[in-house]
C-alpha atoms as a PDB file:
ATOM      1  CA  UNK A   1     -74.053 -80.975 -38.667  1.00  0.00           C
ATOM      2  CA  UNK A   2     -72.844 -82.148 -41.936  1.00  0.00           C
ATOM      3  CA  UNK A   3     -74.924 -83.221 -44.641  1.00  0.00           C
ATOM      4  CA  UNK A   4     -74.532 -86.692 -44.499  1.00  0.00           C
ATOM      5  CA  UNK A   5     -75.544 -85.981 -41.124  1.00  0.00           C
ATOM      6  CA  UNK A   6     -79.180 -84.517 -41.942  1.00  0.00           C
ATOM      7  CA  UNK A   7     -79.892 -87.119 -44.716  1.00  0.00           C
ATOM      8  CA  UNK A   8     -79.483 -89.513 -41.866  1.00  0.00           C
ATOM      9  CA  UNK A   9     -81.598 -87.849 -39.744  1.00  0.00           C
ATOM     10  CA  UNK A  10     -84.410 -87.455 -42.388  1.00  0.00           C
ATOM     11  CA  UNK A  11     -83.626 -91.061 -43.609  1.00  0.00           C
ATOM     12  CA  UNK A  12     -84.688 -92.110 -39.685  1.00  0.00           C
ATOM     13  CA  UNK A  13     -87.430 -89.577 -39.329  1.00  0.00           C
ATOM     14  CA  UNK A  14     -89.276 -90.708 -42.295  1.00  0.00           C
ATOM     15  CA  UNK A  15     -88.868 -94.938 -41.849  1.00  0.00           C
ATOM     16  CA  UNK A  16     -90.400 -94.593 -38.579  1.00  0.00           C
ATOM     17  CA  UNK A  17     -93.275 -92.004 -40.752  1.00  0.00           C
ATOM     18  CA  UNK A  18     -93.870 -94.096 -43.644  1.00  0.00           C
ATOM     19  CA  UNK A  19     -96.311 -96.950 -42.530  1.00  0.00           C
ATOM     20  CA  UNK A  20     -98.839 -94.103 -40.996  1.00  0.00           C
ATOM     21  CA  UNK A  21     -97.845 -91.581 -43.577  1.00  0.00           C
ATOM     22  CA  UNK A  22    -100.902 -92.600 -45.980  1.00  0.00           C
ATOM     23  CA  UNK A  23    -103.174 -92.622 -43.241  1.00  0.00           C
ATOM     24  CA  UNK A  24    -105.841 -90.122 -41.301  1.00  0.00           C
ATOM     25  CA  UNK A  25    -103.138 -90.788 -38.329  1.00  0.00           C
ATOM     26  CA  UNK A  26     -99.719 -89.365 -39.900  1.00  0.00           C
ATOM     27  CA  UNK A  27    -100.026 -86.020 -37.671  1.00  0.00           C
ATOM     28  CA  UNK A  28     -98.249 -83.358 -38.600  1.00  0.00           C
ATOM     29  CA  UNK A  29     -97.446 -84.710 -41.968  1.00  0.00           C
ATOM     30  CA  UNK A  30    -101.117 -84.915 -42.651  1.00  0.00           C
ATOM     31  CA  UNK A  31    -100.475 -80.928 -44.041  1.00  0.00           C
ATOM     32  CA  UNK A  32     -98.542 -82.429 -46.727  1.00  0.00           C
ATOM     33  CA  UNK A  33    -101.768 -82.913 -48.491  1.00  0.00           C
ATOM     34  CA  UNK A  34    -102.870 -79.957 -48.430  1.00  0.00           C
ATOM     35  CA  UNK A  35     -99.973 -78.972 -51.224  1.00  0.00           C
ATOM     36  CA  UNK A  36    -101.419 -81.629 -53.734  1.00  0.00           C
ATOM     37  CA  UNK A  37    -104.194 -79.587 -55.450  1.00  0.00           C
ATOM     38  CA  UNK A  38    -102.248 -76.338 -56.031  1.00  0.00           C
ATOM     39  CA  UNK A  39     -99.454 -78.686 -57.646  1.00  0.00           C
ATOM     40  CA  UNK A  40    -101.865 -80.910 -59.594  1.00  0.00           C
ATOM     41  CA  UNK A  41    -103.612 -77.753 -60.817  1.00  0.00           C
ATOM     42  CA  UNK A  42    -100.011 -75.652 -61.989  1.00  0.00           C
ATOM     43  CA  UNK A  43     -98.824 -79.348 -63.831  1.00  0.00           C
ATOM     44  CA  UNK A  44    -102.539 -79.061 -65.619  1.00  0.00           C
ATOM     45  CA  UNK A  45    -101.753 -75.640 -67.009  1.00  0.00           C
ATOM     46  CA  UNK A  46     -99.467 -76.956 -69.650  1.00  0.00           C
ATOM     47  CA  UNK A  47     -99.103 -80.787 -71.353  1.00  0.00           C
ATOM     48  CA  UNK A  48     -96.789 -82.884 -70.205  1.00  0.00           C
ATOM     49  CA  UNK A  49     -96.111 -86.568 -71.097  1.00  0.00           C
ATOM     50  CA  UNK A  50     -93.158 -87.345 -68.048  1.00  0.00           C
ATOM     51  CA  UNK A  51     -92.944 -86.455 -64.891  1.00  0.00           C
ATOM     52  CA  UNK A  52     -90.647 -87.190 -61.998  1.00  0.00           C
ATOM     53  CA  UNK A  53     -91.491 -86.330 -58.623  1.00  0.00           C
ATOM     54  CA  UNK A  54     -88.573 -85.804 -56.050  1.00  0.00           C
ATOM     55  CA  UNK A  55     -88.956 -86.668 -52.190  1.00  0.00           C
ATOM     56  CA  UNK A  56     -92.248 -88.370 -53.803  1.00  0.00           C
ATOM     57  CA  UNK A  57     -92.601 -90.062 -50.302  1.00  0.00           C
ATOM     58  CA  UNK A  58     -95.261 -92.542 -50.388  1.00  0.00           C
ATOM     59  CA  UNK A  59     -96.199 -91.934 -53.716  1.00  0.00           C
ATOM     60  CA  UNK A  60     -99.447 -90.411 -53.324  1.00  0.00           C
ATOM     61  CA  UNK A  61     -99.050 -87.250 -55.797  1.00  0.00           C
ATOM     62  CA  UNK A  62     -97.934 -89.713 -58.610  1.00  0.00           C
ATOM     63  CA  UNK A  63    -100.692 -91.851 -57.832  1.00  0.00           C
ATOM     64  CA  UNK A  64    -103.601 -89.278 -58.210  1.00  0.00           C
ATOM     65  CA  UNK A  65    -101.906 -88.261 -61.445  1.00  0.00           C
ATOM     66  CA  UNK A  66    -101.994 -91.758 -62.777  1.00  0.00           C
ATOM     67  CA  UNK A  67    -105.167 -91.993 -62.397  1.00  0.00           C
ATOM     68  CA  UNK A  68    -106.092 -89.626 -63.769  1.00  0.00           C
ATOM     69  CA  UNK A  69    -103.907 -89.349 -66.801  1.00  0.00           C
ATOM     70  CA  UNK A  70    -102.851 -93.236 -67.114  1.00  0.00           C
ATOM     71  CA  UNK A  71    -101.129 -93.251 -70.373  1.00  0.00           C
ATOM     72  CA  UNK A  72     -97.974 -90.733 -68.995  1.00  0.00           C
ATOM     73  CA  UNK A  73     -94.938 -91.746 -67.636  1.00  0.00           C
ATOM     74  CA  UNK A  74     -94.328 -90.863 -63.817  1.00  0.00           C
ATOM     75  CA  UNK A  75     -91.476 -91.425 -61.805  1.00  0.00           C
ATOM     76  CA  UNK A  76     -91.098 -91.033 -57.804  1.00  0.00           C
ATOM     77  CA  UNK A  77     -87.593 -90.372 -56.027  1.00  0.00           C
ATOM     78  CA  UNK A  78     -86.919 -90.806 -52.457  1.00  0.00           C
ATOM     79  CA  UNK A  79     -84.075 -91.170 -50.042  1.00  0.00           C
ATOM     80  CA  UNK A  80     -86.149 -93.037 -47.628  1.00  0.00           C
ATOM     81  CA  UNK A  81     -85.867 -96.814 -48.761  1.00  0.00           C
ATOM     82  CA  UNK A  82     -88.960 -97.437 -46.421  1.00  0.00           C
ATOM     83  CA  UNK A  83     -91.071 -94.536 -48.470  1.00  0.00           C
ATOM     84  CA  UNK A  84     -90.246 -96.225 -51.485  1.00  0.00           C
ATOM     85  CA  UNK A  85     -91.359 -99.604 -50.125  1.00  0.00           C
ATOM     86  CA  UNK A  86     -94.967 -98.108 -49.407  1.00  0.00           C
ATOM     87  CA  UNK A  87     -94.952 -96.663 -52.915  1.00  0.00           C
ATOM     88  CA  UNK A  88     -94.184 -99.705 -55.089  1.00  0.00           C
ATOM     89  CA  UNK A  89     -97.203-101.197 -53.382  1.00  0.00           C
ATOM     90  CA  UNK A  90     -99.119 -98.069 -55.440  1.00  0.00           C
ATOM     91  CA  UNK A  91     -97.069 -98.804 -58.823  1.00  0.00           C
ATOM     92  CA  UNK A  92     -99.071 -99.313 -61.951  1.00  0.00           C
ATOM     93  CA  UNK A  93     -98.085 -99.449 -65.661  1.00  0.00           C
ATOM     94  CA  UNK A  94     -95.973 -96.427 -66.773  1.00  0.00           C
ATOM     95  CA  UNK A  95     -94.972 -95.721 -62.931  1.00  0.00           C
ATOM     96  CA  UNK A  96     -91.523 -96.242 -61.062  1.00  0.00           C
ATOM     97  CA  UNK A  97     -90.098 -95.456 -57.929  1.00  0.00           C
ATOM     98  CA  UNK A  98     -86.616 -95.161 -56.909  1.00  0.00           C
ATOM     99  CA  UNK A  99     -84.402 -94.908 -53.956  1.00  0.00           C
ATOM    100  CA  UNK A 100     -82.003 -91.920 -54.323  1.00  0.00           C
ATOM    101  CA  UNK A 101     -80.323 -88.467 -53.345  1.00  0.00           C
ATOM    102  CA  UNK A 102     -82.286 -85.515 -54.985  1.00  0.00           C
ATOM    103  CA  UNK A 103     -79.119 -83.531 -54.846  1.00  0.00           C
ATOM    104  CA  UNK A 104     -77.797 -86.185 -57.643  1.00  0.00           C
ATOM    105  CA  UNK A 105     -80.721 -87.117 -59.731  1.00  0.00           C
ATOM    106  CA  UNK A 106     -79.770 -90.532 -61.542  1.00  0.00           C
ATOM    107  CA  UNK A 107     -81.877 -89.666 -64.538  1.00  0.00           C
ATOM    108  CA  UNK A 108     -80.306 -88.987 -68.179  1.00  0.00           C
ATOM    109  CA  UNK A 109     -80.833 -85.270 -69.346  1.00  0.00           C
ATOM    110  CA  UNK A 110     -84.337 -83.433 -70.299  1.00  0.00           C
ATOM    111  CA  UNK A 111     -86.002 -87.165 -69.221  1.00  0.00           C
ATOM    112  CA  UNK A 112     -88.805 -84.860 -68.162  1.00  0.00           C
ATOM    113  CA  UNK A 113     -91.277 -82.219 -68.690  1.00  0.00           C
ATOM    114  CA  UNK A 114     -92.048 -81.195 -65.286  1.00  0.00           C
ATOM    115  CA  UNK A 115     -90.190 -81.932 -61.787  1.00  0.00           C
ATOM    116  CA  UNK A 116     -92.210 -81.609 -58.570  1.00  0.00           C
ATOM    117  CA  UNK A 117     -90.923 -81.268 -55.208  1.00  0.00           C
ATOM    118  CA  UNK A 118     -93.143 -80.777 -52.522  1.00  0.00           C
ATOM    119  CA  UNK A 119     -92.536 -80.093 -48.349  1.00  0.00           C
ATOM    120  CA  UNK A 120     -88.831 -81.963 -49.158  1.00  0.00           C
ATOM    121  CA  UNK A 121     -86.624 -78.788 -50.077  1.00  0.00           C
ATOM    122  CA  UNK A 122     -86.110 -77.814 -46.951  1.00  0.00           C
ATOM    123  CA  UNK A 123     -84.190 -81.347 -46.037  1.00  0.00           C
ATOM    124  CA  UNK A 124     -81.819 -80.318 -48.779  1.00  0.00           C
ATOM    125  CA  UNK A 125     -78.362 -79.906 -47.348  1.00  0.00           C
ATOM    126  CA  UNK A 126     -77.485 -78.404 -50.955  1.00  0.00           C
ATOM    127  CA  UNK A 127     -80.525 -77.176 -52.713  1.00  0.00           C
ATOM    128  CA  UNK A 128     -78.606 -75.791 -55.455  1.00  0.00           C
ATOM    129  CA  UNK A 129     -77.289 -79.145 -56.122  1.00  0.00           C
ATOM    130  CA  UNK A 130     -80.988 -80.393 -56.378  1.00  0.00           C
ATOM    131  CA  UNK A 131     -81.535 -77.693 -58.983  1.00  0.00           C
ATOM    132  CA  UNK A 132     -79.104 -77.752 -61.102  1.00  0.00           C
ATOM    133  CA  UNK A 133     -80.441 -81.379 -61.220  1.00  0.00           C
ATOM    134  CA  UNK A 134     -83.634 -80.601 -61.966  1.00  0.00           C
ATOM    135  CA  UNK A 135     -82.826 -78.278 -64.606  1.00  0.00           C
ATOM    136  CA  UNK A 136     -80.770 -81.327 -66.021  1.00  0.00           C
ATOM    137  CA  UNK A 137     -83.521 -83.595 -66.382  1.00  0.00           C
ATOM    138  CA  UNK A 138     -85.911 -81.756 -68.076  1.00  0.00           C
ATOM    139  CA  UNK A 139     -86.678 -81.045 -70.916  1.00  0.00           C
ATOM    140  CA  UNK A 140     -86.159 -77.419 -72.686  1.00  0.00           C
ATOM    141  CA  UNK A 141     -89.021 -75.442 -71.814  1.00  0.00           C
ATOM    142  CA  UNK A 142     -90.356 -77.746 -69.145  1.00  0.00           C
ATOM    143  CA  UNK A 143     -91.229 -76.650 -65.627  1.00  0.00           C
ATOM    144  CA  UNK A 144     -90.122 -76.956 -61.763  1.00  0.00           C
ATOM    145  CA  UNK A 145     -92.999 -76.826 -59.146  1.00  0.00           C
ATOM    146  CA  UNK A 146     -92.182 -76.370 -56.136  1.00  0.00           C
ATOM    147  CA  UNK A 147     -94.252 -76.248 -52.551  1.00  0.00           C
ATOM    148  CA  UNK A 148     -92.208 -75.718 -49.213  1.00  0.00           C
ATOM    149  CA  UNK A 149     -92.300 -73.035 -46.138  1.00  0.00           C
ATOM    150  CA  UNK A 150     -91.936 -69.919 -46.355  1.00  0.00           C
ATOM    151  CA  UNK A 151     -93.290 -66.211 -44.304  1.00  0.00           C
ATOM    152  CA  UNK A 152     -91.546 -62.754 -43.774  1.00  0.00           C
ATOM    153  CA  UNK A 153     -88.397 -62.206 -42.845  1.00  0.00           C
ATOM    154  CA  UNK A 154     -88.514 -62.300 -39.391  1.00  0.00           C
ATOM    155  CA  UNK A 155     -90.731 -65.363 -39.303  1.00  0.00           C
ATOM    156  CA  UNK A 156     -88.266 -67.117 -41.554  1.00  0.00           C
ATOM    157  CA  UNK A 157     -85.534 -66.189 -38.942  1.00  0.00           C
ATOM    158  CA  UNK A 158     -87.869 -67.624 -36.201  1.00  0.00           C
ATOM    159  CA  UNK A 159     -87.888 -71.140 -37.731  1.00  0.00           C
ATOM    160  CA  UNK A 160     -84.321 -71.455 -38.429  1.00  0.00           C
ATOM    161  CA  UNK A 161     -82.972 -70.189 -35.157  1.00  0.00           C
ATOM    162  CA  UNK A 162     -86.039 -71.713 -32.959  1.00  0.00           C
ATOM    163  CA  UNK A 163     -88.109 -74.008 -34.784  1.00  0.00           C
ATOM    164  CA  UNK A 164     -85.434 -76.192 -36.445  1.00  0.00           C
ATOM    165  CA  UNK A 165     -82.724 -76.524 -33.990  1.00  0.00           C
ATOM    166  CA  UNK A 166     -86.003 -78.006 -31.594  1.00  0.00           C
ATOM    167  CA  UNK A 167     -86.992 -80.090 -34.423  1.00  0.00           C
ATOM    168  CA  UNK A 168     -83.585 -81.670 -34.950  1.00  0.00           C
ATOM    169  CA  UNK A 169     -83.194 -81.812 -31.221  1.00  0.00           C
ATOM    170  CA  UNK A 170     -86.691 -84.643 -32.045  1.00  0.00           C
ATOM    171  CA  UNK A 171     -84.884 -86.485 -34.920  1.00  0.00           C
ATOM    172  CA  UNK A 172     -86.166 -84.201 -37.423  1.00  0.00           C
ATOM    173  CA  UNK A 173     -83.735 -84.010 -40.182  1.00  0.00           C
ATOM    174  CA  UNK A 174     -85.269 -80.419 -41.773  1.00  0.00           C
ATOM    175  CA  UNK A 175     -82.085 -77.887 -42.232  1.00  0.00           C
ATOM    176  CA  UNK A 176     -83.018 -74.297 -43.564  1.00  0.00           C
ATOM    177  CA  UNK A 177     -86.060 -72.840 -44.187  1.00  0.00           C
ATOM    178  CA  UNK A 178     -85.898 -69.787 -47.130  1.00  0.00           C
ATOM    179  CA  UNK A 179     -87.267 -66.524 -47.682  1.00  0.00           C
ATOM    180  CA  UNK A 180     -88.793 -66.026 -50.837  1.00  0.00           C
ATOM    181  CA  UNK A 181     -86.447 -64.037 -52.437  1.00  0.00           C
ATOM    182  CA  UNK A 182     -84.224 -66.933 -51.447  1.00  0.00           C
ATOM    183  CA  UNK A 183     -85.969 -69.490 -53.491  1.00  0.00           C
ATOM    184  CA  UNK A 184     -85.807 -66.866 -56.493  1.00  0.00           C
ATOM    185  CA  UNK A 185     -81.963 -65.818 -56.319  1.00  0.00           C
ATOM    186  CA  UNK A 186     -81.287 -69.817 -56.238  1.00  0.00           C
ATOM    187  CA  UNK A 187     -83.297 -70.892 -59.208  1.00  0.00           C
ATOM    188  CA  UNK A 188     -82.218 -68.311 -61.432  1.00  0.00           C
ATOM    189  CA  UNK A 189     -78.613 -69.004 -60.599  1.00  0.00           C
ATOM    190  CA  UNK A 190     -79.399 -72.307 -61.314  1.00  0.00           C
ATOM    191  CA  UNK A 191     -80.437 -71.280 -65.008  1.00  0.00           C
ATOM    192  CA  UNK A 192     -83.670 -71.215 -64.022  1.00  0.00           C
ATOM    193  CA  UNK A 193     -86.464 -68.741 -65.728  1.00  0.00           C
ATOM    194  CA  UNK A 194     -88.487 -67.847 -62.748  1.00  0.00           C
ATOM    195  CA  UNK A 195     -92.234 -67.799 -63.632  1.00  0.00           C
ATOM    196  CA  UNK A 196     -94.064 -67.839 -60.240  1.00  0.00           C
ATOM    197  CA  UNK A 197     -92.966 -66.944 -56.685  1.00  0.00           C
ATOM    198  CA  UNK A 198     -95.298 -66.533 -54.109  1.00  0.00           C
ATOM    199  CA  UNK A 199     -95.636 -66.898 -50.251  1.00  0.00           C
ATOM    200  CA  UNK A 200     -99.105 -68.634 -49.697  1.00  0.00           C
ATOM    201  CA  UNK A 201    -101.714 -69.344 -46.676  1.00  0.00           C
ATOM    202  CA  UNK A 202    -100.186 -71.759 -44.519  1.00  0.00           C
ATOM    203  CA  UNK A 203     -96.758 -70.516 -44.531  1.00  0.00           C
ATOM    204  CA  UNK A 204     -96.510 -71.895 -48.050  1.00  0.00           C
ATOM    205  CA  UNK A 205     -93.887 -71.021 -50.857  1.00  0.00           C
ATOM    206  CA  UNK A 206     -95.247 -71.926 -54.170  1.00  0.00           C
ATOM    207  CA  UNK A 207     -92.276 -71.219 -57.049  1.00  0.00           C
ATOM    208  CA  UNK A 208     -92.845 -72.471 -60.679  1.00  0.00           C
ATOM    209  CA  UNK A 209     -89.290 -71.751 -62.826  1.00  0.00           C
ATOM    210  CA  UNK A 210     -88.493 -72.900 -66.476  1.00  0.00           C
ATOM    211  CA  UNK A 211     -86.133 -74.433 -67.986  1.00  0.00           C
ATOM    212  CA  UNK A 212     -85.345 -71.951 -70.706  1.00  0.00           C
ATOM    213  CA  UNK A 213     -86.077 -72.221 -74.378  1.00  0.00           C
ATOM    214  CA  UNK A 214     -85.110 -69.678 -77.125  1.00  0.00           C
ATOM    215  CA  UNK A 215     -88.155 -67.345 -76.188  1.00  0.00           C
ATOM    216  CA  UNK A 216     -88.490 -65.461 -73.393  1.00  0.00           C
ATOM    217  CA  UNK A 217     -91.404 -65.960 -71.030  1.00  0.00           C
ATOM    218  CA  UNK A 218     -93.182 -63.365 -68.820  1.00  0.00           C
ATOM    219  CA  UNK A 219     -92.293 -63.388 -65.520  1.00  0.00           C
ATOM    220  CA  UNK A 220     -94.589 -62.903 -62.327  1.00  0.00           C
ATOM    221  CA  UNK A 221     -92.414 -62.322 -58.922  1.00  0.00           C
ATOM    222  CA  UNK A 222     -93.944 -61.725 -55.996  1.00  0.00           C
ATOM    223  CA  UNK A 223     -91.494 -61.149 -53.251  1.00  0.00           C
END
């Protein structure tokens, strides 16, 4: 397939997802929420006046963060124009949300200090488009947090040669999963300072990378 191919796919999948997305009958996207405390809780660990979430979805990650911190700026990017429908209807002052590709960010440079991106990567025909985007946009010393799938090796090999060829097969439009030294070996050649890399409960990747600033930073790898 090529990529135009799976953004069509996902653009399909999630328009016919994004009226029951919000909802206690969104099946299997119902895990997405399970990702929203470990993300709000990394953000928390460091101030931050801007953020931009990418694949935001319906919204709901910005929305829990504007309420409780209402005076920041937030910003939610989608490629579903249905998504971003259900999202405006969540807009308040200081939010936005915006129809586009998150492997070409329409945002001026370090417009942010933190980019999330949560159960999306793996849509990403190009992820190292996405972040060399996302290390664009923010700001010098600001932060990438990241939630997707990961597991071992040969689990990892499992979904992309059984899982996701099935899934597509459905009108899924997911394309690779990665291992977790993977997600590492792509952020840093992205200019990336990795900070946190870890393979979580739930088949979970959880990566936190910096955009570097003229001191180094301590890393913690787990892979």
């Amino acid at each position: 397939m090529t990529p135009e191919e799976y953004k069509q796919l996902s653009i399909r999948e999630f328009t016919e997802a994004a009226r029951a997305y919000d909802s206690d009958h969104a099946g299997i996207y119902e895990m997405c929420r399970d990702d929203y405390p470990q993300m709000l809780a990394e953000l928390e660990k460091e101030p931050f006046d801007a953020v931009l979430d990418v694949g935001c979805g319906t919204g709901a990650v910005l929305a829990l963060l504007h309420e409780k911190y209402p005076d920041r700026r937030y910003v939610g990017l989608d490629l579903t124009p249905e998504m971003i429908e259900v999202a405006r209807t969540k807009v308040a002052p200081g939010m936005e949300f915006v129809v586009g590709d998150a492997e070409n960010l329409p945002f001026d440079e370090a417009s942010f200090d933190a980019v999330l991106c949560s159960n999306s990567f793996h849509h990403y025909p190009n992820p190292a488009a996405f972040l060399a985007g996302a290390l664009r946009v923010l700001r010098p010393g600001g932060r990438l947090i990241l939630r997707d799938y990961t597991s071992s090796d040969p689990v990892v090999w499992l979904m992309n040669h059984v899982e996701l060829p099935l899934a597509r097969l459905v009108g899924h439009g997911d394309v690779r999963i990665l291992r977790q030294r993977e997600f590492v070996e792509l952020a840093q050649a992205a200019g990336f300072e990795v900070l946190v890399m870890e393979a979580q409960k739930g088949f979970r990747a959880h990566l936190v990378a910096r955009r570097p600033r003229n001191v180094a930073v301590l890393k913690h790898i787990k892979v």
